[in-house]
Protein backbone atom coordinates (compact mmCIF):
# COMPACT_ATOMS: atom_id res chain seq x y z
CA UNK A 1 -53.90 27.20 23.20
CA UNK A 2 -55.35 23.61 21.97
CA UNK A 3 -58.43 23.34 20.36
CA UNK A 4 -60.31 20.78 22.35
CA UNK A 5 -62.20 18.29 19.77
CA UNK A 6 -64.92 16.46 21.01
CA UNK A 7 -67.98 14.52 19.70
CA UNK A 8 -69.42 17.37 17.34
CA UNK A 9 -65.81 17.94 16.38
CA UNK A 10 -65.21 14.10 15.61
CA UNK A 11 -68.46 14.22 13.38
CA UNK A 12 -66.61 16.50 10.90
CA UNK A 13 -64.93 13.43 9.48
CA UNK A 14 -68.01 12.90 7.81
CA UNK A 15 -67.27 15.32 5.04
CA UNK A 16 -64.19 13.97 4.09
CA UNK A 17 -65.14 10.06 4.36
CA UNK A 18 -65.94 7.15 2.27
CA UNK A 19 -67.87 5.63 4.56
CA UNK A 20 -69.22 7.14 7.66
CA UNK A 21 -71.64 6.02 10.59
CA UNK A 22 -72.34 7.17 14.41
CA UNK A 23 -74.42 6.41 17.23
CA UNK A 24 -76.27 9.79 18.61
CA UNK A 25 -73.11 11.02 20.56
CA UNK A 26 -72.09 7.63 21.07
CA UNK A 27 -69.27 6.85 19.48
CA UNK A 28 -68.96 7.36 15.20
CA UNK A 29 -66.74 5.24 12.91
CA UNK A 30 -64.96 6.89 10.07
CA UNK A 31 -62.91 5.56 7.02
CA UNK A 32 -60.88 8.05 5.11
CA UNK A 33 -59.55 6.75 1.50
CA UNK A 34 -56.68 8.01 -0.72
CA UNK A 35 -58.30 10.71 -2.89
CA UNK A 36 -60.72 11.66 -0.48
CA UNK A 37 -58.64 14.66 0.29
CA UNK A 38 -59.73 17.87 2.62
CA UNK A 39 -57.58 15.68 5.65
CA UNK A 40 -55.54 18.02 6.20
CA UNK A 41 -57.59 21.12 6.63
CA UNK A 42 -59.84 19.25 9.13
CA UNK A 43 -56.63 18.19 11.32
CA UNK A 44 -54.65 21.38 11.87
CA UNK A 45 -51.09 22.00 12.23
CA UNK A 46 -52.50 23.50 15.70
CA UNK A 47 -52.46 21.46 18.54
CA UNK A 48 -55.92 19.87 19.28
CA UNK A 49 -57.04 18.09 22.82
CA UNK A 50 -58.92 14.90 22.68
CA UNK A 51 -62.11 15.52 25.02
CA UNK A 52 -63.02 11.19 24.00
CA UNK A 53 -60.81 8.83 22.87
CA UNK A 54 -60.01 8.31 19.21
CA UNK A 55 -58.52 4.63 17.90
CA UNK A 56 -56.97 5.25 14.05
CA UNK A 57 -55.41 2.01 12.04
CA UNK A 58 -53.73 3.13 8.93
CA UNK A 59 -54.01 0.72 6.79
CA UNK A 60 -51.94 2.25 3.68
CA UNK A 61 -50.38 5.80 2.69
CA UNK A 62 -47.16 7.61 2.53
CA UNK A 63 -45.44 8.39 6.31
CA UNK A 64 -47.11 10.64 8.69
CA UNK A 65 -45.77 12.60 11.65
CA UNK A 66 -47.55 13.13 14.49
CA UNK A 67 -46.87 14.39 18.12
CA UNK A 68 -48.95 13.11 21.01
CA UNK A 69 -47.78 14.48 24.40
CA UNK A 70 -44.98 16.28 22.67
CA UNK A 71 -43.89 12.79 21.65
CA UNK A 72 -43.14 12.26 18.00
CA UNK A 73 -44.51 9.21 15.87
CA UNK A 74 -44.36 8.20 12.13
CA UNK A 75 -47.42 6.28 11.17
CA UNK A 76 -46.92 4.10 8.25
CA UNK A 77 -49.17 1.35 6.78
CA UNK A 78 -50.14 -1.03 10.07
CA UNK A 79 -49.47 1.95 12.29
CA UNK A 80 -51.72 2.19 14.97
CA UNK A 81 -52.93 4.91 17.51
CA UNK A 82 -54.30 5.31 20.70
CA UNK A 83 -55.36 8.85 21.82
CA UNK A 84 -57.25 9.27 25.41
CA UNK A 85 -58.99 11.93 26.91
CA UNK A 86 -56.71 14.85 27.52
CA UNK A 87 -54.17 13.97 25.31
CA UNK A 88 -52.91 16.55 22.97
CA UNK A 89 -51.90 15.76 19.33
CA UNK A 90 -50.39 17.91 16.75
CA UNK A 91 -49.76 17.07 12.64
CA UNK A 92 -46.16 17.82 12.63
CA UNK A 93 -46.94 17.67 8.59
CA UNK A 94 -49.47 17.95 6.03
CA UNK A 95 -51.49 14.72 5.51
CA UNK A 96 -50.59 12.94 2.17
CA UNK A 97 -53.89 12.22 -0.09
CA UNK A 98 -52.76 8.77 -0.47
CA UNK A 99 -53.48 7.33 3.45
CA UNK A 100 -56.16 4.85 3.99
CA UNK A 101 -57.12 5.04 7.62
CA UNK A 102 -59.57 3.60 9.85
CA UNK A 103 -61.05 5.80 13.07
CA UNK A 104 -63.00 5.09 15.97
CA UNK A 105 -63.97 8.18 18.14
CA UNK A 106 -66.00 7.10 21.14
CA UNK A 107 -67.06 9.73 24.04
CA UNK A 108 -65.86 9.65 27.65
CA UNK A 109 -68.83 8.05 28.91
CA UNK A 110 -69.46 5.57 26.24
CA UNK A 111 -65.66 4.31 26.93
CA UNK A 112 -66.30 4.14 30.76
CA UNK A 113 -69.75 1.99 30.03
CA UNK A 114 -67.72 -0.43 28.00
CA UNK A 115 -67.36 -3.89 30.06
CA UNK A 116 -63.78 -4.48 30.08
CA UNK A 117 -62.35 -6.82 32.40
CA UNK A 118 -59.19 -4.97 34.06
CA UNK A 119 -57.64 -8.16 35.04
CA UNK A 120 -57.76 -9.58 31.88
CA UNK A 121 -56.61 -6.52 30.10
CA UNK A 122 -53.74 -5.44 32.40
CA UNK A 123 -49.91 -4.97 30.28
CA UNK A 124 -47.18 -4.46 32.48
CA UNK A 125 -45.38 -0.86 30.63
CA UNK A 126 -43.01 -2.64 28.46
CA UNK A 127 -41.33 0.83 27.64
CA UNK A 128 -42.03 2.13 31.40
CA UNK A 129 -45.21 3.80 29.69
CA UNK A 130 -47.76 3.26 27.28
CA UNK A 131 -47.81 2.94 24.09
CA UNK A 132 -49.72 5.53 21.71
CA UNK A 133 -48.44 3.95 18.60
CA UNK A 134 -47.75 0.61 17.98
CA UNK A 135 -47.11 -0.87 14.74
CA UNK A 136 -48.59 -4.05 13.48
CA UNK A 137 -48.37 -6.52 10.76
CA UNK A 138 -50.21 -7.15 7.76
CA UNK A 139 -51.97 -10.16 9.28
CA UNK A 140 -52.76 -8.17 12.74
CA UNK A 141 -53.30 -5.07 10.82
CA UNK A 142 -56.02 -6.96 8.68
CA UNK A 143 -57.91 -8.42 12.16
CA UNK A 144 -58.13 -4.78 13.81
CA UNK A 145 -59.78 -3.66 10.77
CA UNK A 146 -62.61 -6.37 11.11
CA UNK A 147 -63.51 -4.80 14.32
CA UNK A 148 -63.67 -1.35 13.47
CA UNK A 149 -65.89 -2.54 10.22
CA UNK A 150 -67.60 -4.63 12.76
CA UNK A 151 -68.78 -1.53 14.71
CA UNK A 152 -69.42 0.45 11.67
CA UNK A 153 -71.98 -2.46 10.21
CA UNK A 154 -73.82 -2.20 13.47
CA UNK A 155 -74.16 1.16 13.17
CA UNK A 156 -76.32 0.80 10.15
CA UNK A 157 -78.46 -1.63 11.25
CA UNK A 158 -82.29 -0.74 11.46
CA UNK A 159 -82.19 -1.71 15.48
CA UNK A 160 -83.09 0.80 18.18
CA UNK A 161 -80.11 2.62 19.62
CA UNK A 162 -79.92 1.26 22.84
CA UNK A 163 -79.16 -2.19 20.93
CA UNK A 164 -76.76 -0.39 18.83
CA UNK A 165 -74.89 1.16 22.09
CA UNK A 166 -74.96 -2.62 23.67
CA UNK A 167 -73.54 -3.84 20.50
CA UNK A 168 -70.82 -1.34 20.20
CA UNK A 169 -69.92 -1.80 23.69
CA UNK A 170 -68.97 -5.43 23.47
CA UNK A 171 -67.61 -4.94 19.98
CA UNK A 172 -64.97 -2.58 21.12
CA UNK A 173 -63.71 -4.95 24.70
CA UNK A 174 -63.40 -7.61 21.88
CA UNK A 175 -61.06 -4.94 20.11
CA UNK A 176 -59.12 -4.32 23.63
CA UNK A 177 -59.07 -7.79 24.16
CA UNK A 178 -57.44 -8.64 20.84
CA UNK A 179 -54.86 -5.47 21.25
CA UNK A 180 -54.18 -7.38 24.58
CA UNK A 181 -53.13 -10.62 22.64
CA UNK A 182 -51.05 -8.69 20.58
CA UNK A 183 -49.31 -6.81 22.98
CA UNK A 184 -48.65 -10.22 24.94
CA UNK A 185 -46.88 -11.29 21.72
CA UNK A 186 -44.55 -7.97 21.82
CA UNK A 187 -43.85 -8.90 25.81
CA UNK A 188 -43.15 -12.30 25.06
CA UNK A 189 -40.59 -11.41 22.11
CA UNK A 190 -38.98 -8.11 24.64
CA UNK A 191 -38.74 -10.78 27.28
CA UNK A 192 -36.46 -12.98 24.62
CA UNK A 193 -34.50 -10.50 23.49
CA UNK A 194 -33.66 -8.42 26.42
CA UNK A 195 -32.44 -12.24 27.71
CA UNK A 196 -30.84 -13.03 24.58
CA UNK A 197 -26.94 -13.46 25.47
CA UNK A 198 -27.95 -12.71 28.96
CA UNK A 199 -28.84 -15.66 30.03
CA UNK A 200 -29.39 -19.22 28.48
CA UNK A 201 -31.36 -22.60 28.80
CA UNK A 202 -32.85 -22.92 32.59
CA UNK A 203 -31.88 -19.59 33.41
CA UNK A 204 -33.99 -18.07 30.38
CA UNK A 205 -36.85 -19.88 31.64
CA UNK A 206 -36.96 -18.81 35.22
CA UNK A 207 -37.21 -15.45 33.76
CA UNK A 208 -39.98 -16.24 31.10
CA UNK A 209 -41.99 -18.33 34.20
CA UNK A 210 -41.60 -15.29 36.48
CA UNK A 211 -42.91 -13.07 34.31
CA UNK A 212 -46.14 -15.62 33.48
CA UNK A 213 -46.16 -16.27 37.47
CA UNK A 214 -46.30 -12.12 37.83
CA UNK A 215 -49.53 -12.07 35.00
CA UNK A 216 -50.95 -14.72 37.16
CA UNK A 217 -50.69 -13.70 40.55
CA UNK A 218 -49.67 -9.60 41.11
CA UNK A 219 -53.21 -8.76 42.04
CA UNK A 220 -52.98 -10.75 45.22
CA UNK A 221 -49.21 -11.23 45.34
CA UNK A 222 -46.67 -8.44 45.59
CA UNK A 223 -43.99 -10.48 47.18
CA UNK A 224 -40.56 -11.90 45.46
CA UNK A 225 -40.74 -14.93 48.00
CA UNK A 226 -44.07 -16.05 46.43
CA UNK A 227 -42.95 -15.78 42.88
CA UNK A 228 -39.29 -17.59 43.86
CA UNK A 229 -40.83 -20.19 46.27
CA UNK A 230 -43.38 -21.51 42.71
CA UNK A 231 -40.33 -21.42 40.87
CA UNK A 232 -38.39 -23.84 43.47
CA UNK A 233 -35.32 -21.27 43.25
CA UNK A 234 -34.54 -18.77 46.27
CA UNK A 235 -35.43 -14.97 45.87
CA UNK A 236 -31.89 -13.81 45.94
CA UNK A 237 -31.26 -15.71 43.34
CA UNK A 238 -34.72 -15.04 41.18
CA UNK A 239 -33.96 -11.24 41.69
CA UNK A 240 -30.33 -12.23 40.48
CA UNK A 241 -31.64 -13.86 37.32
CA UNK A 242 -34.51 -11.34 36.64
CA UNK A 243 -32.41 -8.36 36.88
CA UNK A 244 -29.34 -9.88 35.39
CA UNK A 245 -31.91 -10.75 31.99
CA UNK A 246 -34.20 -7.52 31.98
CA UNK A 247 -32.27 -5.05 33.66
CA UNK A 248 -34.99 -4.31 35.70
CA UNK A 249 -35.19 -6.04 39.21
CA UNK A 250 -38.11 -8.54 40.04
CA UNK A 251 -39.86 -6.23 42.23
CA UNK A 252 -39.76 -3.25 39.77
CA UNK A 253 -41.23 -6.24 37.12
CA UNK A 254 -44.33 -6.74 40.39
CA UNK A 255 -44.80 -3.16 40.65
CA UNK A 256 -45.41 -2.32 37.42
CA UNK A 257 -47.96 -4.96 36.54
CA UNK A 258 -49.68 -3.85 40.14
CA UNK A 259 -48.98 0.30 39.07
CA UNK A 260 -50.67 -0.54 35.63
CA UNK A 261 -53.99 -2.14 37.19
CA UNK A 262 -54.24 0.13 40.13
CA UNK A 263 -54.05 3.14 36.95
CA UNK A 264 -56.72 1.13 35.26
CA UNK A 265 -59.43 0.51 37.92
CA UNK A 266 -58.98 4.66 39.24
CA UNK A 267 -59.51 5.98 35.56
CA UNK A 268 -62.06 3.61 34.28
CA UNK A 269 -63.85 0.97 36.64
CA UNK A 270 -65.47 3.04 38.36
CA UNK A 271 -64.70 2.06 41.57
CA UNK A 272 -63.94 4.31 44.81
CA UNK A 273 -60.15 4.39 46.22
CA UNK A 274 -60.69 1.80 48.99
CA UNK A 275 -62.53 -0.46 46.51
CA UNK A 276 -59.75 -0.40 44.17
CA UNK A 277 -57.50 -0.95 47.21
CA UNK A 278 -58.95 -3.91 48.37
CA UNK A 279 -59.38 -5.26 45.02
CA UNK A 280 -55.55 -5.38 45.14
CA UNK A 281 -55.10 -6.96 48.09
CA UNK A 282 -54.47 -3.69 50.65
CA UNK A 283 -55.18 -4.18 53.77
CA UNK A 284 -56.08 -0.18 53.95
CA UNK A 285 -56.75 2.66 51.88
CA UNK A 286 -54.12 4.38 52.72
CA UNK A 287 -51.55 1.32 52.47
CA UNK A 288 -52.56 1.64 48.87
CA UNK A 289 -52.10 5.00 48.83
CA UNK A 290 -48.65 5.39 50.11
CA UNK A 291 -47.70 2.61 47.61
CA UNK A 292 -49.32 4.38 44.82
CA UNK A 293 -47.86 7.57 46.03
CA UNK A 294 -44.27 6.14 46.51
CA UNK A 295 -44.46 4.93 43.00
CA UNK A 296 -46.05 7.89 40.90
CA UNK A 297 -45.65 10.83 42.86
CA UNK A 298 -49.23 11.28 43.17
CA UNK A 299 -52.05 9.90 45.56
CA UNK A 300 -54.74 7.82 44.27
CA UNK A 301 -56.94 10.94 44.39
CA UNK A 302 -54.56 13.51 42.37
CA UNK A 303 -54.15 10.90 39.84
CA UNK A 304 -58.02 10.26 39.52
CA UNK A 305 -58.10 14.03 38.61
CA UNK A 306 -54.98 14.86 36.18
C-alpha cells in the first residue's frame, strides 16, 4: 500500500533543506544541497502517492532512479519532474548526498486557482503521453530555477498572505508558460527529425505548416479539409505527406492536440462537461462525449473522476 504524501508530508523537507519557505498550506518551496543528507530516509524505497503536485529541477548530483506510474526515469543534472495528484512514485535507489535539487509542492486547490490559459498551454503528446521527466539544458535548466527562487523570495516577504498566494499564483503560470516554450522547441526539433529523409524541401514544410495550422486552429477546427484547403494542397495529399513524415496520420496529429485540451479544461478549468464541449466547438454534450469516449475509452465524466 502507498503512503499518500500530502501538504504536512511535503513540509518535512524542511529538516533536510538549505533553504526552505511555504505559504500556510499553500504551496512550500524547498532546496536540498549536496551534504545536506537525511534525503533518503524522508523519500522511502516504499511507494508514496502524491495527494498535490510536486515540480523538482535537479540542478547537479550523481544519477537517480525513479519510477512514476511504474515508469522508470534517471534524473541527472537538468532533469526535470512533474508529479500530479494521484501519481505514485517510488526511489528505485538510495539518494546520493551529492544532488542539488529544486522542489515546488503546491496543494490541489492552490494548482486549480492558478490562472493558466489552456489554450495557450495546450502540447499535442509528442510521445502519445506526457511527459514526467524531461531533461533540459544548462541554459533552460538555469531559467526554471529563477522561477522556483522567484516563488521562494515571495514567500519571505513581510506581505499578508493573500498577496503572497496572488503572487505565487502568477509566478507559477509564468513557470507553465515557459515549460510550454520549451516543449514547443522539443516539437519543433521531433517534427524535423521524424521528417528527416522522409521528406524534403516543400514537402517538409507542408508538414511543419500543418502542424503550426493544427496549434492555431484545433479548438474550432477538427477537419483535414480546413487544414489542406490553408495550405493550397488537397487533403489526400496533406494526409499523404503528414503520415508519410510523422507516421502518424493528420487526423490522429488533430485529435491529439483536441484530446490534450479537452483533458486539460475537465481536470483543471473548472468548467462543467457541456462548457468544455462547447468551448471546443461541439455542437452537443454528448457529441463531445462520444468523441472523447471513442478516443480514451472513458466518458468525459469517468475521466473527471480517475
Amino acid at each position: 500500500m502507498e503512503k499518500l504524501i500530502e501538504f504536512s508530508n511535503a513540509a518535512k523537507l524542511q529538516t533536510v533543506a538549505s533553504d526552505y519557505s511555504q505559504i500556510d498550506d499553500s504551496y512550500l518551496f524547498s532546496h536540498i544541497t549536496p551534504g545536506s543528507g537525511g534525503l533518503s530516509k524522508l523519500l522511502v524505497p516504499a511507494p508514496l502517492k502524491l495527494g498535490g503536485t510536486l515540480l523538482l529541477l535537479m540542478r547537479e548530483g550523481s544519477q537517480v532512479t525513479i519510477e512514476i506510474n511504474l515508469e522508470e526515469f534517471t534524473l541527472g543534472p537538468g532533469s526535470f519532474v512533474s508529479i500530479f495528484p494521484g501519481n505514485i512514485v517510488k526511489i528505485k535507489d538510495s539518494i546520493p548526498d551529492d544532488v542539488d535539487i529544486y522542489a515546488l509542492y503546491f496543494d490541489l486547490k492552490f494548482a486549480q486557482d492558478i490562472n493558466i490559459n489552456l489554450t495557450a498551454i495546450s502540447i499535442p503528446p509528442l510521445l502519445q503521453k506526457p511527459q514526467n521527466v524531461v531533461d533540459f539544458t544548462q541554459e533552460e535548466s538555469d531559467l526554471l530555477a529563477r522561477y522556483f527562487e522567484l516563488m521562494h523570495l515571495n514567500n519571505l516577504e513581510g506581505m499578508n498572505n493573500q498577496l503572497k498566494r496572488s503572487i505565487a499564483g502568477s509566478l507559477a503560470a509564468a513557470l507553465f508558460y515557459q515549460l510550454v516554450e520549451f516543449y514547443h522547441r522539443r516539437l519543433a526539433g521531433m517534427i524535423d527529425k521524424q521528417t528527416e529523409g522522409n521528406v524534403t524541401g516543400r514537402r517538409h514544410d507542408y508538414v511543419r505548416d500543418f502542424i503550426k495550422l493544427v496549434h492555431l486552429h484545433y479548438v474550432k477546427e477538427r477537419s483535414v479539409a480546413f487544414y489542406a484547403d490553408k495550405l493550397f494542397i488537397s487533403p489526400k495529399y496533406l494526409s499523404l505527406l503528414v503520415k508519410e513524415a510523422t507516421g502518424r496520420s493528420a487526423a490522429k496529429w488533430i485529435d491529439d492536440f483536441v484530446l490534450m485540451e479537452a483533458k486539460n479544461m475537465l481536470r483543471f478549468s473548472g468548467k462543467n462537461i457541456q462548457q468544455v464541449a462547447y468551448a471546443l466547438n461541439f455542437p452537443t454534450q454528448s457529441s463531445f462525449g462520444k468523441y472523447f469516449k471513442h478516443l480514451t475509452g472513458m466518458s468525459p465524466t469517468e475521466y473527471q473522476k480517475s
